[in-house]
Protein backbone atom coordinates (compact mmCIF):
# COMPACT_ATOMS: atom_id res chain seq x y z
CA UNK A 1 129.52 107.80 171.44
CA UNK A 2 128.67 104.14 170.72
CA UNK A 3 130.07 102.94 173.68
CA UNK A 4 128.26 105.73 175.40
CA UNK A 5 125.24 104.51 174.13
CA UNK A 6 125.63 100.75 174.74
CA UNK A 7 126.70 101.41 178.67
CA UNK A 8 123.29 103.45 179.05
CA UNK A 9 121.25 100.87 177.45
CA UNK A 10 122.88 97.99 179.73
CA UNK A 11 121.96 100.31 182.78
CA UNK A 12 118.55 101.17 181.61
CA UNK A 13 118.22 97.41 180.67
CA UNK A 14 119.52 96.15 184.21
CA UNK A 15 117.22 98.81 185.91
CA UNK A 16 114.38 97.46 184.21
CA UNK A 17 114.91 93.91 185.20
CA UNK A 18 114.07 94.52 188.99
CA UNK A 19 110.54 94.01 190.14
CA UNK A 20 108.60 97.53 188.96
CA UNK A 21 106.13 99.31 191.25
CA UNK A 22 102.94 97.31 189.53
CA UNK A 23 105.30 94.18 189.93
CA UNK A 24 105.98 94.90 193.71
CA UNK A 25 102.19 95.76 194.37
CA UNK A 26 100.84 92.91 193.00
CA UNK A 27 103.46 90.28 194.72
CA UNK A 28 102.95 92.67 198.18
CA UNK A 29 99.19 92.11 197.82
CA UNK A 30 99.51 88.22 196.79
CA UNK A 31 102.32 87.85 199.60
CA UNK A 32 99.26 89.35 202.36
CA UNK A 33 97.00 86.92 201.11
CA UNK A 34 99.48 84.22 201.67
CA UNK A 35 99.24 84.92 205.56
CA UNK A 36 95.87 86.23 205.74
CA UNK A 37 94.96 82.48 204.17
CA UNK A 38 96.53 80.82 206.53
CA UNK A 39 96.09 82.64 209.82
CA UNK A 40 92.14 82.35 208.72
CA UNK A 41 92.68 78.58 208.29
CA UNK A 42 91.43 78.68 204.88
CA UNK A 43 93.20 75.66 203.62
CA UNK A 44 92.15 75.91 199.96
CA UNK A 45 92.74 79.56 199.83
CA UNK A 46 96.49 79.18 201.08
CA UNK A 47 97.46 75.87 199.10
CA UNK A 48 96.19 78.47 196.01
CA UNK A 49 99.33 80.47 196.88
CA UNK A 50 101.25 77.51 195.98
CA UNK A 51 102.77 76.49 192.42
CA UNK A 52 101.30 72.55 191.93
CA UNK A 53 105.26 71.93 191.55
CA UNK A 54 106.16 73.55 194.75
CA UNK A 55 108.81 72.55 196.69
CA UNK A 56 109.00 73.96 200.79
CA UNK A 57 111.96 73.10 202.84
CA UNK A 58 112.47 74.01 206.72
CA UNK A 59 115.90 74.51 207.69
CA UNK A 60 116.50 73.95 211.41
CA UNK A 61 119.30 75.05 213.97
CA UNK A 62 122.49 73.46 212.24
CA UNK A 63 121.89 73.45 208.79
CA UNK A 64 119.80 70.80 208.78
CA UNK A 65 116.76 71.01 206.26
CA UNK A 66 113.55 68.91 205.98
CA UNK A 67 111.87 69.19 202.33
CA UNK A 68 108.09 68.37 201.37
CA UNK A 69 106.13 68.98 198.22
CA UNK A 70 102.89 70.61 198.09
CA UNK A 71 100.11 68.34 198.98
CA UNK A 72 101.99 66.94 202.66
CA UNK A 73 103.09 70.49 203.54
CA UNK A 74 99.58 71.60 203.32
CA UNK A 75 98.26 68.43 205.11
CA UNK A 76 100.69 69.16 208.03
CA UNK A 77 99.67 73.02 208.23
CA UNK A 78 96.23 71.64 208.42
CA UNK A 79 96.25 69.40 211.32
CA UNK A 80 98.70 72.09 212.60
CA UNK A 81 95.65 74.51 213.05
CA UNK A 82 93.42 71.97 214.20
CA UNK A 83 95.34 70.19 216.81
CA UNK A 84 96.26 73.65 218.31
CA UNK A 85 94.83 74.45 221.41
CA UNK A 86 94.38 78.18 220.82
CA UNK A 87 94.36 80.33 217.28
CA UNK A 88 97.53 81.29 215.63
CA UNK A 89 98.32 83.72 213.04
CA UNK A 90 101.30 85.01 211.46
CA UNK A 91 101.53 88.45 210.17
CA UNK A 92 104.66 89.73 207.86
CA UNK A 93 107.06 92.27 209.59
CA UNK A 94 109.26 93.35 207.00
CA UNK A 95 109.10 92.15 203.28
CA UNK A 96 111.74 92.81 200.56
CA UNK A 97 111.01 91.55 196.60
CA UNK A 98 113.80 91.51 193.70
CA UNK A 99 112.87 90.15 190.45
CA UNK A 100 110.63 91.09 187.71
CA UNK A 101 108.01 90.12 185.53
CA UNK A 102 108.29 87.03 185.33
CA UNK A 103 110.38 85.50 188.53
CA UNK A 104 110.71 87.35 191.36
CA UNK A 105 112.01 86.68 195.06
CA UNK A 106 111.03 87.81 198.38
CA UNK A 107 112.50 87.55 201.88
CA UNK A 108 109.78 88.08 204.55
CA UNK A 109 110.01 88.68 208.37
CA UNK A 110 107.32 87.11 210.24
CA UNK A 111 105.84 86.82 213.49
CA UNK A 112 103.63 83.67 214.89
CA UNK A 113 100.99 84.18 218.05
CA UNK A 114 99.99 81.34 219.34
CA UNK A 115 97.88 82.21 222.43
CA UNK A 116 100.31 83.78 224.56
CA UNK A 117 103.45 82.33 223.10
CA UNK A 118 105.38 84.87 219.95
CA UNK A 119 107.98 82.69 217.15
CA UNK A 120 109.89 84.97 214.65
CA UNK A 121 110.95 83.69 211.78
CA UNK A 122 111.98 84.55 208.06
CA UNK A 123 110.38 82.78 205.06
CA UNK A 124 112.29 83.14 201.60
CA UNK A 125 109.79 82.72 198.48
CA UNK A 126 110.52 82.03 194.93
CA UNK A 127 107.63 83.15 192.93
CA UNK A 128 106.86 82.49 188.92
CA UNK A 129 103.88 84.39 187.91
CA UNK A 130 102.08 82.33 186.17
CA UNK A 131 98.43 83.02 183.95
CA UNK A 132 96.65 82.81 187.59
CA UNK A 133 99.22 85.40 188.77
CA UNK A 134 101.72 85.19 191.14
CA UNK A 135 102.63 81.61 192.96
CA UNK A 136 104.78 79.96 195.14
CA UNK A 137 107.88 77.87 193.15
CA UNK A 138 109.31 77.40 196.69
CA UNK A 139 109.52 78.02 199.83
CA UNK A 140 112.86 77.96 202.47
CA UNK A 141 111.84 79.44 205.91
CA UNK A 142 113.33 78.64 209.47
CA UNK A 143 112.13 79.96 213.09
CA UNK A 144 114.61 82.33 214.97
């Protein structure tokens, strides 16, 4: 019976560690403002997304990876927007969040319109929520 007992607490435990329905709301909600921010060009608003500690990395065809911190990743998404000739935006396809209250992690599909032009692309997130809610502890993406 005790061992009974000890196996359904470790499962009811383990259950409990994955990111609950209020969990998976909030981080859905936060993850839409993370490309609503940025397809809208609102700078501030999308660097907000961002732990002041965050780390984003780019992996390209090969393996090979590019890393920036925080205040030169948003400085390059800036002048990306403004030395484009038309308006992009990027819109989530497909999002999937483990975790729970306190770290979570979320693998999103995205697609980028540029004009006429469609990238894919996936963008994994490591998020800490934090007094301010949920942000951005890094960020690994890569184009199809």
């Amino acid at each position: 019976m005790r061992l009974l007992s000890a196996l359904l607490l470790s499962l009811f435990l383990c259950a409990c560690s994955q990111a609950g329905p209020a969990d998976e709301a909030a981080i859905q909600t936060f993850l839409q403002r993370y490309f609503s921010t940025w397809s809208a060009k609102d700078m501030t608003g999308y660097a907000a997304c961002f732990h002041s500690t965050a780390r984003i990395s780019f992996v390209q065809d090969g393996g090979q990876m590019s890393s920036q911190g925080l205040t030169d990743f948003i400085h390059g998404q800036k002048l990306g927007h403004e030395r484009s000739p038309v308006p992009m935006t990027e819109v989530p396809t497909d999002i999937q969040i483990t975790g729970d209250d306190r770290v979570s992690q979320a693998a999103v599909r995205w697609k980028l319109t540029k004009g006429r032009e469609t990238v894919t692309g996936t963008d994994y997130f490591t998020l800490v929520k934090t007094a301010e809610g949920w942000k951005i502890a890094s960020l690994v993406f890569y184009n199809d």
